[in-house]
Protein backbone atom coordinates (compact mmCIF):
# COMPACT_ATOMS: atom_id res chain seq x y z
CA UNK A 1 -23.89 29.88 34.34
CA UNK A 2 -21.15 27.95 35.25
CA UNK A 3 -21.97 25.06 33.68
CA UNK A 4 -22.41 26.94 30.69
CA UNK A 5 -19.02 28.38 30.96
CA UNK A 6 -17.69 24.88 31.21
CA UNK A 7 -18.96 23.07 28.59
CA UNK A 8 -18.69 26.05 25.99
CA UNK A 9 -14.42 25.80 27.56
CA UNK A 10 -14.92 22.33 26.43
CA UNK A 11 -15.56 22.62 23.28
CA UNK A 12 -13.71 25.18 22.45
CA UNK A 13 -10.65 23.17 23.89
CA UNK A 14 -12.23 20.12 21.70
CA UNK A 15 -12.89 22.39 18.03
CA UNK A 16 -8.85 23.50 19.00
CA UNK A 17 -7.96 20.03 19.39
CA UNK A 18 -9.48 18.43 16.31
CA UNK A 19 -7.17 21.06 14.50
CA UNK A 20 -3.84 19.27 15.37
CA UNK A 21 -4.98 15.53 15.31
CA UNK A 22 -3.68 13.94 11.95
CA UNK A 23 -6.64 13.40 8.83
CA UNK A 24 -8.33 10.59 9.18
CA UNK A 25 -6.58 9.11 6.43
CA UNK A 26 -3.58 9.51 8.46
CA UNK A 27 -4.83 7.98 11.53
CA UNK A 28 -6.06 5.04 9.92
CA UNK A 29 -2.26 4.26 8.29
CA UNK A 30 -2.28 1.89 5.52
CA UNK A 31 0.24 -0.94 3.41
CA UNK A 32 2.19 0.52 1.09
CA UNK A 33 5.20 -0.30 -0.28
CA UNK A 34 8.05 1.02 1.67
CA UNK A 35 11.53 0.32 0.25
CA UNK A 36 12.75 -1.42 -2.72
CA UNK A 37 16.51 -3.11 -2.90
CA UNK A 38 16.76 -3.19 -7.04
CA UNK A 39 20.77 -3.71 -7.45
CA UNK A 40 21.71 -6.17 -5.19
CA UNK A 41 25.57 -6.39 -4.03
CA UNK A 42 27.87 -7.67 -6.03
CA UNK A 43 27.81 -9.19 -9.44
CA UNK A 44 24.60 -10.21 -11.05
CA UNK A 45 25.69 -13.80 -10.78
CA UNK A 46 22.18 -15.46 -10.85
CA UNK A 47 22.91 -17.35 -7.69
CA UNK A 48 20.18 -18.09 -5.17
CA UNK A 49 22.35 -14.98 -2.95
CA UNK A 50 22.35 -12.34 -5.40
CA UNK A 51 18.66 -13.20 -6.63
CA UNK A 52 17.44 -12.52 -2.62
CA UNK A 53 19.89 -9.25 -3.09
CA UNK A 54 16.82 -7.84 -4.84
CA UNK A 55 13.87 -7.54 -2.55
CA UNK A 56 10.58 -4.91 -1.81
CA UNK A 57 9.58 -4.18 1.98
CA UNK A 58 5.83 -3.39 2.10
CA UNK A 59 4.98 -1.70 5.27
CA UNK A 60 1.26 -1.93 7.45
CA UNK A 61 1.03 1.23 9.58
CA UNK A 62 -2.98 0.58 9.98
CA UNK A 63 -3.80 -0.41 13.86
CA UNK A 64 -4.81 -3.81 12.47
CA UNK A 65 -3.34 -7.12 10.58
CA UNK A 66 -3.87 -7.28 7.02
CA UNK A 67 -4.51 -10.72 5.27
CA UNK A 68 -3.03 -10.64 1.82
CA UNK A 69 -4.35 -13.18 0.40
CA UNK A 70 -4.24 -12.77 -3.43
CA UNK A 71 -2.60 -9.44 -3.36
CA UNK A 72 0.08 -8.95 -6.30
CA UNK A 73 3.02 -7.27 -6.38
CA UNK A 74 4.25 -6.76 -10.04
CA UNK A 75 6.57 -4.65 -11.44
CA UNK A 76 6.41 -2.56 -15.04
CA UNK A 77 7.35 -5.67 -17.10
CA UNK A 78 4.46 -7.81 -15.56
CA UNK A 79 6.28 -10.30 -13.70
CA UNK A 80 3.79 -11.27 -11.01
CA UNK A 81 3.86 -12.42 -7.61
CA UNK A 82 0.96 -13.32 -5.60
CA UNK A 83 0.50 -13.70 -2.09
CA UNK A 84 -0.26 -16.85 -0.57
CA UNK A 85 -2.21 -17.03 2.98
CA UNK A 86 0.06 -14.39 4.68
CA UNK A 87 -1.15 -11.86 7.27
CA UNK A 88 0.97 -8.63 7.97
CA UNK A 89 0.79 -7.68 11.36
CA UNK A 90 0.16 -4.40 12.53
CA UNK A 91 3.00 -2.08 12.50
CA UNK A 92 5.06 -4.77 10.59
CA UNK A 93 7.03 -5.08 7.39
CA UNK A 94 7.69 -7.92 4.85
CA UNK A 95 10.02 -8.04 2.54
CA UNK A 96 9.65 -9.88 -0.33
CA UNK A 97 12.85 -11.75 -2.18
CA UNK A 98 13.48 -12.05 -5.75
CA UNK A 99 14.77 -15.87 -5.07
CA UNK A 100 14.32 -19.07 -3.26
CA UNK A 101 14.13 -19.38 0.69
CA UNK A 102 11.27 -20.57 3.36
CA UNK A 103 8.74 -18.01 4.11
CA UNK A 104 8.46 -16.62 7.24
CA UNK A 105 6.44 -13.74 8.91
CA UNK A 106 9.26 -11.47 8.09
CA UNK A 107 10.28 -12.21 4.51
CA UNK A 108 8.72 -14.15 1.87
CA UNK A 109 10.07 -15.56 -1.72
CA UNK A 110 9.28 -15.87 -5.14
CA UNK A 111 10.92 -18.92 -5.73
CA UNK A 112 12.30 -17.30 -9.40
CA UNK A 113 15.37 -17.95 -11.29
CA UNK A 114 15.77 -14.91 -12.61
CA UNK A 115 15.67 -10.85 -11.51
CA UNK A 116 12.85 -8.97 -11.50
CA UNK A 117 13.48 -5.34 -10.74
CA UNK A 118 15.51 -3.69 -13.63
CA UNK A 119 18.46 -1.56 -12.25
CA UNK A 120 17.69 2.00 -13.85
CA UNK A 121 14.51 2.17 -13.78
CA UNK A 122 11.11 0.17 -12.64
CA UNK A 123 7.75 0.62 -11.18
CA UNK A 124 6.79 -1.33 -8.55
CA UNK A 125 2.98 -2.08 -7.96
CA UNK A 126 1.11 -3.58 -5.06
CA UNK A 127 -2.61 -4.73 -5.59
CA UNK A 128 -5.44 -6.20 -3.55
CA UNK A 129 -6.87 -9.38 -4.42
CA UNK A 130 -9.77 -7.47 -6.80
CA UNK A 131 -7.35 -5.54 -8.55
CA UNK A 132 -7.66 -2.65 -6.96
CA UNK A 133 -4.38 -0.80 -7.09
CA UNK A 134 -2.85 -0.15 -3.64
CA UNK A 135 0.07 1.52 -4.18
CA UNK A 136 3.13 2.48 -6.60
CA UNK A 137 6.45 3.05 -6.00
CA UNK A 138 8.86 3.82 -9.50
CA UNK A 139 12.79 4.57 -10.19
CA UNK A 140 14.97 6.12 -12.08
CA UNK A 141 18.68 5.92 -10.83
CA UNK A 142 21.84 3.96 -11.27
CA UNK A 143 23.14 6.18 -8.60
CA UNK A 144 22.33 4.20 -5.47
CA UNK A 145 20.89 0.11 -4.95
CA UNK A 146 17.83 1.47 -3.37
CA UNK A 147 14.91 3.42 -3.44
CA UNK A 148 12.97 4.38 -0.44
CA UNK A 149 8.92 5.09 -1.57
């Protein structure tokens, strides 16, 4: 009878616990795009400086490394970036420059000459390599340079 008692305690206390764990969904995490820098500081001079002003952080909260390879990352005027060979370690962010520079496992460049992300308003949009869509992350302020998603 004991035994009974225990095990039936058990999973009780397990049925209980199952209640407060996160979804699965949650648990798993996922990369997403996480912040997006759409004004950068200063005047919109064109320089190398002020084009890396403008940048998108995507995030991987999943308990693995992600290769994206072939993801995109466009915004609502189509310009396009794809990723290159680049694996985003768990529990790591990238962020991802408008301009010129030499990629690293923290930030990577489009190597443009021009700006991407408009300064009102945009949609930013993160894809896998089969165009499925990942994530979205859109605008609508002149009131501050950023926009967490």
């Amino acid at each position: 009878m004991f035994r009974t008692r225990t095990i039936a305690a058990a999973a009780t206390a397990a049925a209980a616990g199952l209640l407060l764990l996160p979804s699965q969904a949650q648990a798993a995490g996922s990369v997403h795009l996480y912040k997006i820098y759409y004004d950068s500081p200063g005047t919109d001079t064109r320089s190398n400086t002020s084009l890396n002003g403008e940048w998108v952080q995507i995030a991987n909260t999943t308990a693995y490394a992600v290769n994206l390879r072939g993801w995109t990352l466009t915004d609502a005027s189509s310009h396009k970036y794809t990723f290159g060979n680049f694996t985003l370690g768990r529990g790591k962010t990238v962020t991802v420059h408008t301009g010129r520079g030499t990629n690293t496992a923290a930030h990577l460049y489009q190597g443009r000459a021009a700006y991407v992300w408009n300064n009102d308003r945009d949609t930013a949009t993160l894809k896998k390599s089969n165009g499925t869509r990942v994530d979205t992350c859109s605008y609508n302020s002149t009131r501050v340079d950023y926009v967490w998603c």
